[in-house]
N, C-alpha and C. Protein backbone atom coordinates (compact mmCIF):
# COMPACT_ATOMS: atom_id res chain seq x y z
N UNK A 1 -0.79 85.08 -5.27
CA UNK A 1 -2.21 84.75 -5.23
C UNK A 1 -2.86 85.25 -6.52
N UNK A 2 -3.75 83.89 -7.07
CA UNK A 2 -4.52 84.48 -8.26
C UNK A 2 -5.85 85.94 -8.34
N UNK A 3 -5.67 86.88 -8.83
CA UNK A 3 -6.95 87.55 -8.95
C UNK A 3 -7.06 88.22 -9.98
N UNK A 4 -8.68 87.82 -10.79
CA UNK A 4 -9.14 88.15 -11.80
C UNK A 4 -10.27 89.54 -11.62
N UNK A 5 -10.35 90.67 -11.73
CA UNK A 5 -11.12 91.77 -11.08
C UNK A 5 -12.04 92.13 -12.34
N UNK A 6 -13.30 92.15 -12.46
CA UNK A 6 -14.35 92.60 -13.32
C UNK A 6 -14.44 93.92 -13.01
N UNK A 7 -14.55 94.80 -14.12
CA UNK A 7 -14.77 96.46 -13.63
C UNK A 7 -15.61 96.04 -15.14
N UNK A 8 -16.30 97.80 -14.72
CA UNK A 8 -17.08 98.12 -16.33
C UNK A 8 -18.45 97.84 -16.25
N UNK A 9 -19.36 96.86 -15.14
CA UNK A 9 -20.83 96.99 -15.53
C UNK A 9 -21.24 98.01 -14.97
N UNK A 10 -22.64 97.81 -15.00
CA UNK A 10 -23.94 99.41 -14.74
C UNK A 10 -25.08 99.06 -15.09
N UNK A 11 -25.30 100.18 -15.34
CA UNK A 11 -27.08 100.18 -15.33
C UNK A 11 -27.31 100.82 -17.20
N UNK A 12 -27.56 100.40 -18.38
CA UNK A 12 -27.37 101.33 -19.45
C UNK A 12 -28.85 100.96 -20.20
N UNK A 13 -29.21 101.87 -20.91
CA UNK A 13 -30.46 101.82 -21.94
C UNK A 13 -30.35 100.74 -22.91
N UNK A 14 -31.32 100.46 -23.26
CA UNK A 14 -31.33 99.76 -24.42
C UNK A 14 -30.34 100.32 -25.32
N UNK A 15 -29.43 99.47 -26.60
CA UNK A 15 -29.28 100.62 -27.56
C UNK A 15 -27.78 100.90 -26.90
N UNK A 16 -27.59 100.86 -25.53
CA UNK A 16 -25.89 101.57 -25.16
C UNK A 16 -24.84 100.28 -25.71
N UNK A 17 -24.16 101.00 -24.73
CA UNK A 17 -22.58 100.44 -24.93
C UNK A 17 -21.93 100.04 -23.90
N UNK A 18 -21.12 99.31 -23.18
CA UNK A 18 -20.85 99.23 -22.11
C UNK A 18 -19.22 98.13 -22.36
N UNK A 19 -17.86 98.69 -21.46
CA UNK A 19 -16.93 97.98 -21.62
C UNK A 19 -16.50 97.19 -20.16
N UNK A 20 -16.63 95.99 -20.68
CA UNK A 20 -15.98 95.27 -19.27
C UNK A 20 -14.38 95.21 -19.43
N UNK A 21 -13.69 95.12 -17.95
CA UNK A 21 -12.41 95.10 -18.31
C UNK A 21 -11.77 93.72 -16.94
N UNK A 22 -11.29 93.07 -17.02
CA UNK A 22 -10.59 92.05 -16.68
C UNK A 22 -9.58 92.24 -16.21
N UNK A 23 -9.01 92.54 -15.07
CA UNK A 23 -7.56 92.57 -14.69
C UNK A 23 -7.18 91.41 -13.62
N UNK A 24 -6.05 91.01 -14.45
CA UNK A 24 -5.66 89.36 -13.97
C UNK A 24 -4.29 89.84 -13.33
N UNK A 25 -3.85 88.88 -11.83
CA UNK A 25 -2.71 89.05 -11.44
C UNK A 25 -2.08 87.81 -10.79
N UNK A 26 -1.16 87.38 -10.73
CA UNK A 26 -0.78 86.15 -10.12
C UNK A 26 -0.68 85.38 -10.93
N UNK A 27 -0.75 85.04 -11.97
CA UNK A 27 -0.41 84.06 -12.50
C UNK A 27 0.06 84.55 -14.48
N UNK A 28 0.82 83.70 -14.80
CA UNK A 28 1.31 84.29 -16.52
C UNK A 28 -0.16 84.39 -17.58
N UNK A 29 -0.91 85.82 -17.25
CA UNK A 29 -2.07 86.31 -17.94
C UNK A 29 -1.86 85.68 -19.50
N UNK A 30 -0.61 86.03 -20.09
CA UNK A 30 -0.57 85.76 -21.81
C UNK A 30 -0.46 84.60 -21.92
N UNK A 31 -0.29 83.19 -21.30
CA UNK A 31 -0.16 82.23 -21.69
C UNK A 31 -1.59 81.24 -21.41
N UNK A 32 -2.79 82.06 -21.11
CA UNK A 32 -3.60 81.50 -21.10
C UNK A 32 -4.83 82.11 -21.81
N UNK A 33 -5.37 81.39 -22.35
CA UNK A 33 -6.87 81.68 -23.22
C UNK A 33 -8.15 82.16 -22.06
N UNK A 34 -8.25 83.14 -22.62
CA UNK A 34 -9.40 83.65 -21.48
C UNK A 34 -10.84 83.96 -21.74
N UNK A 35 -12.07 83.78 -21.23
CA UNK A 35 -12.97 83.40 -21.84
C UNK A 35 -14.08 84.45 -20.64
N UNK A 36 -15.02 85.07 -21.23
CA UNK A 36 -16.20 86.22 -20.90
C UNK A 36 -17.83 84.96 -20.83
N UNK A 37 -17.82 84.55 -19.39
CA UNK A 37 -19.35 83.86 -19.74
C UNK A 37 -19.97 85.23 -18.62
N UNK A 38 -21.13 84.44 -18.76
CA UNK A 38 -22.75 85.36 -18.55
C UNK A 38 -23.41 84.20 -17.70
N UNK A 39 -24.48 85.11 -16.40
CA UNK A 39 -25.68 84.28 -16.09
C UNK A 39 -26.44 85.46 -15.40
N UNK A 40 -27.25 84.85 -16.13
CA UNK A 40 -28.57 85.91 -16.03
C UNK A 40 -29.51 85.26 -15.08
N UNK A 41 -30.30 86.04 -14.49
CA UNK A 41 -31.23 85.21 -13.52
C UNK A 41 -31.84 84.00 -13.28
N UNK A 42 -31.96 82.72 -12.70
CA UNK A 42 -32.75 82.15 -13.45
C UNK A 42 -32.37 81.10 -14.23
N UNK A 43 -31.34 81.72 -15.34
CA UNK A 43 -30.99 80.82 -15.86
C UNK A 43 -29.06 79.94 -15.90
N UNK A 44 -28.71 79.47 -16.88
CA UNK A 44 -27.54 78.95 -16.64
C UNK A 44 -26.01 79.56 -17.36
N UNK A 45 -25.24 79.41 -16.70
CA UNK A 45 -24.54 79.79 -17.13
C UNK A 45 -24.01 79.85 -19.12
N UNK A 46 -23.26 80.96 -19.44
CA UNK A 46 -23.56 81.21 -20.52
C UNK A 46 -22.12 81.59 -21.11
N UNK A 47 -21.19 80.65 -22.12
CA UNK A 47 -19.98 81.49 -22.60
C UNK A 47 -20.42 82.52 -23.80
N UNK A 48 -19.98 83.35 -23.52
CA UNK A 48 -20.06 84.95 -24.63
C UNK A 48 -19.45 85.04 -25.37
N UNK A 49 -17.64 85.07 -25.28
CA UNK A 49 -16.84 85.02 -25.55
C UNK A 49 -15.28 84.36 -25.06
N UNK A 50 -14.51 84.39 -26.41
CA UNK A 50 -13.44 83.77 -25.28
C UNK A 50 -12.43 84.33 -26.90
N UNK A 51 -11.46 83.88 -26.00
CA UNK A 51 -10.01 84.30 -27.05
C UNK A 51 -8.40 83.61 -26.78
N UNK A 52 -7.71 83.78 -28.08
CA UNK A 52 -6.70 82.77 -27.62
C UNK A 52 -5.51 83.59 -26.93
N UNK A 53 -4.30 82.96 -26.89
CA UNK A 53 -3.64 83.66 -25.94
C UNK A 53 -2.87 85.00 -27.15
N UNK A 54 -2.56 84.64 -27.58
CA UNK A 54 -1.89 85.55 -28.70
C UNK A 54 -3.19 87.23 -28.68
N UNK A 55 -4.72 86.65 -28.62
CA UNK A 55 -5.40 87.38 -29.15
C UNK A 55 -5.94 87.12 -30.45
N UNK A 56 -5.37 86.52 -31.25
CA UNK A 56 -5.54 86.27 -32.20
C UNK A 56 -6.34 85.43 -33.10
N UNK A 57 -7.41 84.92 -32.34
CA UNK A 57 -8.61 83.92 -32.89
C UNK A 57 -9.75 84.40 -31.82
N UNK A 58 -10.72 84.76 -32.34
CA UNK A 58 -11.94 85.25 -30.83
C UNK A 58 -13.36 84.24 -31.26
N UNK A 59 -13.90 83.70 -30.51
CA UNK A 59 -15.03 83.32 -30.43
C UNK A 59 -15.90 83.85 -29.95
N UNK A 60 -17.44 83.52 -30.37
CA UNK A 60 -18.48 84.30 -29.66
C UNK A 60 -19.84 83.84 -29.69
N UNK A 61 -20.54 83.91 -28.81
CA UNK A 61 -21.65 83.22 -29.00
C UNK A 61 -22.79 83.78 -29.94
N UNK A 62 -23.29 83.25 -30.64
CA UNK A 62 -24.63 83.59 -31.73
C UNK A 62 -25.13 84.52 -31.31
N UNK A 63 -25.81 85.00 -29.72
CA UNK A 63 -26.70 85.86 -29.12
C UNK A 63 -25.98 87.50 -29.43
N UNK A 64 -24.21 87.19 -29.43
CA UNK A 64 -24.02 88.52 -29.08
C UNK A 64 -22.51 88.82 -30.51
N UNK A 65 -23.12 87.82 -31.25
CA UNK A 65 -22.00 88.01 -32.65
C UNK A 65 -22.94 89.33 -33.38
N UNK A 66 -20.98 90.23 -33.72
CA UNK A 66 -21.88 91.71 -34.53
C UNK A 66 -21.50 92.69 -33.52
N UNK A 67 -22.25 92.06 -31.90
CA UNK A 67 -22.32 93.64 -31.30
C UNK A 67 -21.57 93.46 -29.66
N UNK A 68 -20.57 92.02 -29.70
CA UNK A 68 -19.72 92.16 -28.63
C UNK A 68 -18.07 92.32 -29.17
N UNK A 69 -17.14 92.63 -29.08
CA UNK A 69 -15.71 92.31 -29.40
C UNK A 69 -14.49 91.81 -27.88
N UNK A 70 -14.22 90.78 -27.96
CA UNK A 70 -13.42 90.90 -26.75
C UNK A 70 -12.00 91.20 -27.27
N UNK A 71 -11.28 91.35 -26.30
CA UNK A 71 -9.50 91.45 -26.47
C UNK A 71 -8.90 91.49 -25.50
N UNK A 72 -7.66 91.32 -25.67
CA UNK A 72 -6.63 91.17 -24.68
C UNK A 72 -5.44 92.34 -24.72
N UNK A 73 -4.89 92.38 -23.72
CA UNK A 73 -3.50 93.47 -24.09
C UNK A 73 -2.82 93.13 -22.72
N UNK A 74 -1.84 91.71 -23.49
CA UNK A 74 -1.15 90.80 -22.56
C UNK A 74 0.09 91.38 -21.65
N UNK A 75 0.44 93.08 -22.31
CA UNK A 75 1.28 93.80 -21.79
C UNK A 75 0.53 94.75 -20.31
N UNK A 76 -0.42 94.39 -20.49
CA UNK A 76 -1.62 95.10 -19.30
C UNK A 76 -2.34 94.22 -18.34
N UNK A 77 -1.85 92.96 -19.07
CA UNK A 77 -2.80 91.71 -18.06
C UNK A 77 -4.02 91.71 -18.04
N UNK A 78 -4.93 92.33 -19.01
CA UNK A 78 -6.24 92.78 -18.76
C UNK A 78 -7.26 92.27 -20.32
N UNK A 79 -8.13 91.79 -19.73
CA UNK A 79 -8.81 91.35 -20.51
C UNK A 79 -10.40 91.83 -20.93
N UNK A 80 -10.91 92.27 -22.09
CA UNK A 80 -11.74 93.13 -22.08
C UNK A 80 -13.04 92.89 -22.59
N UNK A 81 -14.24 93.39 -22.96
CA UNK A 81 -15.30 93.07 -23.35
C UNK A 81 -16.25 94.36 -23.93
N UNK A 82 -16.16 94.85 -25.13
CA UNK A 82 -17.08 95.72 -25.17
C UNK A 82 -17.82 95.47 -25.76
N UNK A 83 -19.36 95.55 -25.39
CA UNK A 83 -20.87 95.29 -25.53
C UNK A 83 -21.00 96.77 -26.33
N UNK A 84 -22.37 96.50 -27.05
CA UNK A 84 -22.87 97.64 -27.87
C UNK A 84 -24.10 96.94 -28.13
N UNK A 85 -24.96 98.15 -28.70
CA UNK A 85 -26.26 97.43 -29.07
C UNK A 85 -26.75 96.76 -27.93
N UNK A 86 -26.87 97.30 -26.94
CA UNK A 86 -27.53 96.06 -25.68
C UNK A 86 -28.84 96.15 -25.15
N UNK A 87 -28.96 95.33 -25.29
CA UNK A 87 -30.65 94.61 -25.10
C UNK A 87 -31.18 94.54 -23.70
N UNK A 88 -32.46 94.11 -23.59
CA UNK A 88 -32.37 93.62 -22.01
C UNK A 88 -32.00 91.98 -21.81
N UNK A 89 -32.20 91.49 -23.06
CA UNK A 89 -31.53 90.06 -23.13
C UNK A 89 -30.15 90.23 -22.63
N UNK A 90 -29.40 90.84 -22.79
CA UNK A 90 -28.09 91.08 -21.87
C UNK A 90 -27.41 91.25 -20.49
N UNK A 91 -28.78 91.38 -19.78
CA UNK A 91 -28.92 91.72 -18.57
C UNK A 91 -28.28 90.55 -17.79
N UNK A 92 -26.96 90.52 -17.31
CA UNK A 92 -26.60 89.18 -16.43
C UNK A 92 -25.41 89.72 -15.61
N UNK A 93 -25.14 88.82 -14.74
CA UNK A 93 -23.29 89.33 -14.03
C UNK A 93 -22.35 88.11 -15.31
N UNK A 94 -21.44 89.56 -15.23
CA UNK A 94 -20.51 88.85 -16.43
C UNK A 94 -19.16 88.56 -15.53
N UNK A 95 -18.99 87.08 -15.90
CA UNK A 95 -17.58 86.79 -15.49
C UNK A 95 -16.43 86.84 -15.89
N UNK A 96 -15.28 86.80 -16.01
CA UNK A 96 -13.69 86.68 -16.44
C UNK A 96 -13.32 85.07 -15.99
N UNK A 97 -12.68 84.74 -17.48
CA UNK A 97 -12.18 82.72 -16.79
C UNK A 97 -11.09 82.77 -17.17
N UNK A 98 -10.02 82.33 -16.70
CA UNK A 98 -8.68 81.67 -17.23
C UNK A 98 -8.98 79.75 -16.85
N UNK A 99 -9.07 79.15 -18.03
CA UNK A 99 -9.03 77.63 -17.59
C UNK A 99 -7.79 77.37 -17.46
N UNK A 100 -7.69 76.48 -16.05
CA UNK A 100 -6.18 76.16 -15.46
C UNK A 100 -5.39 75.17 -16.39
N UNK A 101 -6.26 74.39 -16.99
CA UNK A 101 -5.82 73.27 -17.51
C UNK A 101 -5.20 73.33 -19.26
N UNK A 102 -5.20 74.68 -19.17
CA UNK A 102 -4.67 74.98 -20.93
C UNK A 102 -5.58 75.26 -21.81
N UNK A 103 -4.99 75.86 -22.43
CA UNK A 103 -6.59 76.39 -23.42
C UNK A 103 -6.69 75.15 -23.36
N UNK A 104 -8.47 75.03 -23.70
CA UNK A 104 -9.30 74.28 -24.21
C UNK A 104 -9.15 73.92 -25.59
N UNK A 105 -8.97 72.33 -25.87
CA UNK A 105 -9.30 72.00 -27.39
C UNK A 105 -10.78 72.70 -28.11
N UNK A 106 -11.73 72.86 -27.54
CA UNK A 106 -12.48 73.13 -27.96
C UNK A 106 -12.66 74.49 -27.12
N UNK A 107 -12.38 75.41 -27.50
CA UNK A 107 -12.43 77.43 -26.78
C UNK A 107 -13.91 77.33 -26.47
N UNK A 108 -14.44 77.49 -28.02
CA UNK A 108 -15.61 78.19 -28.64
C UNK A 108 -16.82 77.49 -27.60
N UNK A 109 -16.65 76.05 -27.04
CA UNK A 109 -17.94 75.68 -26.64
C UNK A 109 -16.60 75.19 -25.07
N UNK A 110 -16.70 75.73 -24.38
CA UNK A 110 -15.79 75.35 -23.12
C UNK A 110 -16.68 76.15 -22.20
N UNK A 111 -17.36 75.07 -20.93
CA UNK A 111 -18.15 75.01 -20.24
C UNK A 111 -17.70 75.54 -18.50
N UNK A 112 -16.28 75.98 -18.56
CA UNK A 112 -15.72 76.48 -17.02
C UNK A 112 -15.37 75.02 -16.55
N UNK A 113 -14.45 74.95 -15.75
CA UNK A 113 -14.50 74.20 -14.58
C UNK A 113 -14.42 74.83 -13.40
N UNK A 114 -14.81 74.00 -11.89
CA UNK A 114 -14.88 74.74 -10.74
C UNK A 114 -13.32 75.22 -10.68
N UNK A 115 -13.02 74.80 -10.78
CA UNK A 115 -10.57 74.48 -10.59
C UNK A 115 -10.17 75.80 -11.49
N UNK A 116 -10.82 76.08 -12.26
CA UNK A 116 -10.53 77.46 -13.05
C UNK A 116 -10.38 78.69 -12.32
N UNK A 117 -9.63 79.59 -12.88
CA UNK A 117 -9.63 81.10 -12.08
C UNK A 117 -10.61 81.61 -12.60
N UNK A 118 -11.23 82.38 -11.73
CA UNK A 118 -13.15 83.16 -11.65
C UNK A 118 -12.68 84.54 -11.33
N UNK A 119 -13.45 85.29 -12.37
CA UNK A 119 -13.44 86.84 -10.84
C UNK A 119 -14.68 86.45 -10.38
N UNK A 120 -15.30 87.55 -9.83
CA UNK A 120 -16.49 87.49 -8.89
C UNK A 120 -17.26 88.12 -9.74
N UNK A 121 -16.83 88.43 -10.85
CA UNK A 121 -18.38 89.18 -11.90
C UNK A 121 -18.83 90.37 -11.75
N UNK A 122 -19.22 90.86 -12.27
CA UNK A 122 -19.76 92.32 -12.28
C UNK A 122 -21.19 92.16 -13.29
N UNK A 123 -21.88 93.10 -12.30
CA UNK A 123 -23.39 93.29 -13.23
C UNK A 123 -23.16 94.12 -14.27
N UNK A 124 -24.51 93.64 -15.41
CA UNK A 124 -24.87 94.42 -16.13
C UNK A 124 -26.08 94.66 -16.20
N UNK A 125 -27.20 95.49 -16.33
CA UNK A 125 -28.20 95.59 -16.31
C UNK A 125 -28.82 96.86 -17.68
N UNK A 126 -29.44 96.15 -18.18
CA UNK A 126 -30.13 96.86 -19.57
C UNK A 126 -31.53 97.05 -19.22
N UNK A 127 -31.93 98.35 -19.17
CA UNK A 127 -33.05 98.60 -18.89
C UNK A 127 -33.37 100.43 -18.98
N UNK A 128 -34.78 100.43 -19.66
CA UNK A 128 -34.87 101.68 -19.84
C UNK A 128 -35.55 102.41 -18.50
């Protein structure tokens, strides 16, 4: 059975730091491109980041280029996210994606499908 587990949100100040961590099981973690979206209240869903399977090419969205880095460590199955510099613009539950269907030709702008593996997200909340 597939499961993708979000650990790492909270409650942090403006200005902190905060690491999400991804632990994937059930299915071959390194052979798939895994991707960090966001939704914040209100509004719609949001990709952050994403990365290839190697690790080795990372994308990121404009909002959080500079002060997010994701990575992988395919020997751990776990996929990661550390935030810095965080705003209250940051404030959302962050998800973990593996798309079923192979990386995406296009990573950088890849929108989820329902058929994809999801964790259940974990909050983050920026606020002084």
């Amino acid at each position: 059975q597939v499961h993708l587990v979000e650990s790492g949100g909270g409650l942090v100040q403006p200005g902190g730091s905060l690491r999400l961590s991804c632990a994937a099981s059930g299915f071959p973690f390194s052979m798939y491109a895994m991707i960090w979206y966001r939704q914040a209240p209100g509004k719609g869903r949001e990709l952050v980041a994403a990365i290839t399977t190697t690790g080795s090419i990372a994308h990121y969205a404009d909002s959080v280029k500079g002060r997010f880095t994701i990575s992988r460590d395919n020997a751990k199955n776990t996929l990661y996210l550390q935030m810095t510099s965080l705003t209250p613009e940051d404030t959302a539950v962050y998800y973990c994606n593996a798309p079923r269907s192979g990386p995406p030709p296009d990573l950088a702008h890849y929108s989820g499908s329902p058929t994809d593996y999801w964790g259940q997200g974990t909050q983050v909340t920026v606020s002084s």
